[in-house]
C-alpha atoms as a PDB file:
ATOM      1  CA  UNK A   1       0.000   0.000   0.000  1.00  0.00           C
ATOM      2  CA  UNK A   2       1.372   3.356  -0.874  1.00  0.00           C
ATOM      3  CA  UNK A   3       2.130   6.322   1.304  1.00  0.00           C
ATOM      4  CA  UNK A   4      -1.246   8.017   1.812  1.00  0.00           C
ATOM      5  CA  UNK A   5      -0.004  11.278   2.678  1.00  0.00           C
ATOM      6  CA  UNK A   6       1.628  11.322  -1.026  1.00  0.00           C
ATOM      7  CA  UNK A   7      -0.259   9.104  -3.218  1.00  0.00           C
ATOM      8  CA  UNK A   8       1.740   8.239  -6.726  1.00  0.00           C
ATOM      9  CA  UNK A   9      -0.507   8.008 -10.298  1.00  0.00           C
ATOM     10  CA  UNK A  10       1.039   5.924 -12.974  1.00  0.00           C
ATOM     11  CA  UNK A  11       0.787   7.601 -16.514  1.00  0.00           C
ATOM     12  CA  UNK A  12       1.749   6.352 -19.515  1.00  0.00           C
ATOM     13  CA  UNK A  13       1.189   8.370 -22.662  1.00  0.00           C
ATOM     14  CA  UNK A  14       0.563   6.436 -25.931  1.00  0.00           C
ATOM     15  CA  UNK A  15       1.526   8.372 -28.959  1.00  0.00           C
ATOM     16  CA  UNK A  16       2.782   8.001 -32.771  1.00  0.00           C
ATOM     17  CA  UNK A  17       5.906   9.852 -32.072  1.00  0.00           C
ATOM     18  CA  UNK A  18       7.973  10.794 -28.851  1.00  0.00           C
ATOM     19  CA  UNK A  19       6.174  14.505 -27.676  1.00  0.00           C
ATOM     20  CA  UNK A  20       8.110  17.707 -27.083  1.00  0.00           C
ATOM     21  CA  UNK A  21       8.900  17.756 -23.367  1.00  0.00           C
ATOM     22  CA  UNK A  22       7.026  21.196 -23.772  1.00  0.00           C
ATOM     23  CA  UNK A  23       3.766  19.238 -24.941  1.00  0.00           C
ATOM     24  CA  UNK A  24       4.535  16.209 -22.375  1.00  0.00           C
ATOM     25  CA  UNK A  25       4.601  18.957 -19.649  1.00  0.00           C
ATOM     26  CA  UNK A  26       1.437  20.566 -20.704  1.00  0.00           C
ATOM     27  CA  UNK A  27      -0.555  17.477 -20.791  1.00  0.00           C
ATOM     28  CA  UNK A  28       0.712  16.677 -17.775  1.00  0.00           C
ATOM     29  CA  UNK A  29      -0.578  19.865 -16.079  1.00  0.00           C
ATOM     30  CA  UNK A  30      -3.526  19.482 -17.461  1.00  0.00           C
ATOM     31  CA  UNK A  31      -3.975  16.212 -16.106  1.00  0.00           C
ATOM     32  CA  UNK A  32      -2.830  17.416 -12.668  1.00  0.00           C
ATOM     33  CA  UNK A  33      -5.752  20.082 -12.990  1.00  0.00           C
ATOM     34  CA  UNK A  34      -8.627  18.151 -14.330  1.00  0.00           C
ATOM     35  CA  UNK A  35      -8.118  15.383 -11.430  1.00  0.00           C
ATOM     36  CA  UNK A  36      -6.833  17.747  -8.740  1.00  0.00           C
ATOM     37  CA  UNK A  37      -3.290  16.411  -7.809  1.00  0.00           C
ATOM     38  CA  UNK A  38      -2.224  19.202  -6.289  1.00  0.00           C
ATOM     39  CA  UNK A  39      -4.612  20.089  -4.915  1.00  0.00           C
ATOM     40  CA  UNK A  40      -3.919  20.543  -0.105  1.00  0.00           C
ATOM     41  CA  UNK A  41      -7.367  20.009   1.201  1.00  0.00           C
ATOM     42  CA  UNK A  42      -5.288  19.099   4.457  1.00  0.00           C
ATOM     43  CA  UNK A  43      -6.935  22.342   6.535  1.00  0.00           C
ATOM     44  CA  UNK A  44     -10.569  21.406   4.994  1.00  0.00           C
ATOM     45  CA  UNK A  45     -10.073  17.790   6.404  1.00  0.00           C
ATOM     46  CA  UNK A  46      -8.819  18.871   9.552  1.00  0.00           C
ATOM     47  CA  UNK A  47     -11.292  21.435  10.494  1.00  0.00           C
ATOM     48  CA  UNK A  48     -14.239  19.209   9.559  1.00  0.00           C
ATOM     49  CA  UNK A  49     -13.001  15.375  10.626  1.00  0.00           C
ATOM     50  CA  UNK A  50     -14.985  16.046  13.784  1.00  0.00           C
ATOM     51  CA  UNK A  51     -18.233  17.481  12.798  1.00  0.00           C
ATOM     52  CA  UNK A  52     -21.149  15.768  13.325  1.00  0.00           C
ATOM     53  CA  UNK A  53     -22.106  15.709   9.461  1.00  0.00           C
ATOM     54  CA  UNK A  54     -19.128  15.910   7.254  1.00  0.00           C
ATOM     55  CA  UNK A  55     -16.943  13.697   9.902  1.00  0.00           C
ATOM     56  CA  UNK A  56     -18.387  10.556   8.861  1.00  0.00           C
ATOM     57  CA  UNK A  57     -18.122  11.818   4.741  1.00  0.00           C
ATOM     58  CA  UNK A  58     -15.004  12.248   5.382  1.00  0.00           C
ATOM     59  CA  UNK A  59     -13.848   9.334   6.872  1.00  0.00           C
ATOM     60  CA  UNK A  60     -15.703   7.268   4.049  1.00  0.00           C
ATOM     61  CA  UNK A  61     -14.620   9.515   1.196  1.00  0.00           C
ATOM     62  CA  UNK A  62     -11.415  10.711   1.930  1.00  0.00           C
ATOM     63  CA  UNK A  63      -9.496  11.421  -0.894  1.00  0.00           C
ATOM     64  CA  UNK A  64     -12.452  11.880  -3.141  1.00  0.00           C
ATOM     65  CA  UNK A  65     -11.991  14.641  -6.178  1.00  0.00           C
ATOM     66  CA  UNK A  66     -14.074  16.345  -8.672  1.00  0.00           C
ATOM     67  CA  UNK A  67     -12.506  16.376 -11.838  1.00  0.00           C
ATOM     68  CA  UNK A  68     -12.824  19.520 -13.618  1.00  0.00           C
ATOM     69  CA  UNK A  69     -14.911  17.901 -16.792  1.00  0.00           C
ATOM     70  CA  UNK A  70     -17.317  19.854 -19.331  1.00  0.00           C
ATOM     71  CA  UNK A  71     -20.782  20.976 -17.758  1.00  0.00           C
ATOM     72  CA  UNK A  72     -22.348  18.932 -20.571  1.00  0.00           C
ATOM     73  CA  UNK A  73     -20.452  15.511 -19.604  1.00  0.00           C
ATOM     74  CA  UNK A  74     -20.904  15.952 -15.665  1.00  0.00           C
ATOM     75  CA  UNK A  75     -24.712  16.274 -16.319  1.00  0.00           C
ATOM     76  CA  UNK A  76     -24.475  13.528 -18.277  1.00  0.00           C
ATOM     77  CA  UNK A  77     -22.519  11.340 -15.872  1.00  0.00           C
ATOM     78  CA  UNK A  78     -24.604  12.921 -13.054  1.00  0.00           C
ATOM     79  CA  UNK A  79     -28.020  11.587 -14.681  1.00  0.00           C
ATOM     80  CA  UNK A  80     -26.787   8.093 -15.645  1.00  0.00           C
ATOM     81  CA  UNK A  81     -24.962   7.224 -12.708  1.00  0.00           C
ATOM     82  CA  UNK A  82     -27.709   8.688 -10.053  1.00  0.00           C
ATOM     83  CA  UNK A  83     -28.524   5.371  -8.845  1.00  0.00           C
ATOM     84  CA  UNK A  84     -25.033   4.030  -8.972  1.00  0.00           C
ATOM     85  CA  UNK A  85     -22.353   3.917  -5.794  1.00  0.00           C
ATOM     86  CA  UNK A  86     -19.137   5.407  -6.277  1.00  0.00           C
ATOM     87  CA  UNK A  87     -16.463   5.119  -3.886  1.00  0.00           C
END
């Protein structure tokens, strides 16, 4: 099990020819933004571990992130996954 203070994501990048280090780096980023890896919700956690309603939440969905997708495809996912559980 990894180290859960700094969780690793493997990436590999499939492409017809070796990218720039310029373009790897940019699709990188973007990755990192649309999924949130640097994201430091360490002082939200913190404050709230203990409250009565967002303790529990917490504790079940630590580590939980909203990826920063198109309106039209989180509606989409929203509707068609209403009745699914996602943990």
């Amino acid at each position: 099990m990894g180290d859960t203070n700094n969780p690793k994501v493997g990436i590999t990048i499939y492409s017809n020819k070796r990218l720039s280090d310029e373009h790897e780096n940019l699709l990188l980023n973007e990755l990192a933004f649309r999924f949130g890896f640097n994201e430091d919700l360490s002082e939200f956690y913190s404050k709230f571990r203990d409250d009565n309603i967002l303790g529990p939440v917490i504790k079940r969905m630590w580590g939980t992130r909203k990826t920063r997708e198109p309106l039209y495809e989180l509606i989409m996912v929203s509707i068609l996954l209403q009745n699914a559980t996602i943990k």
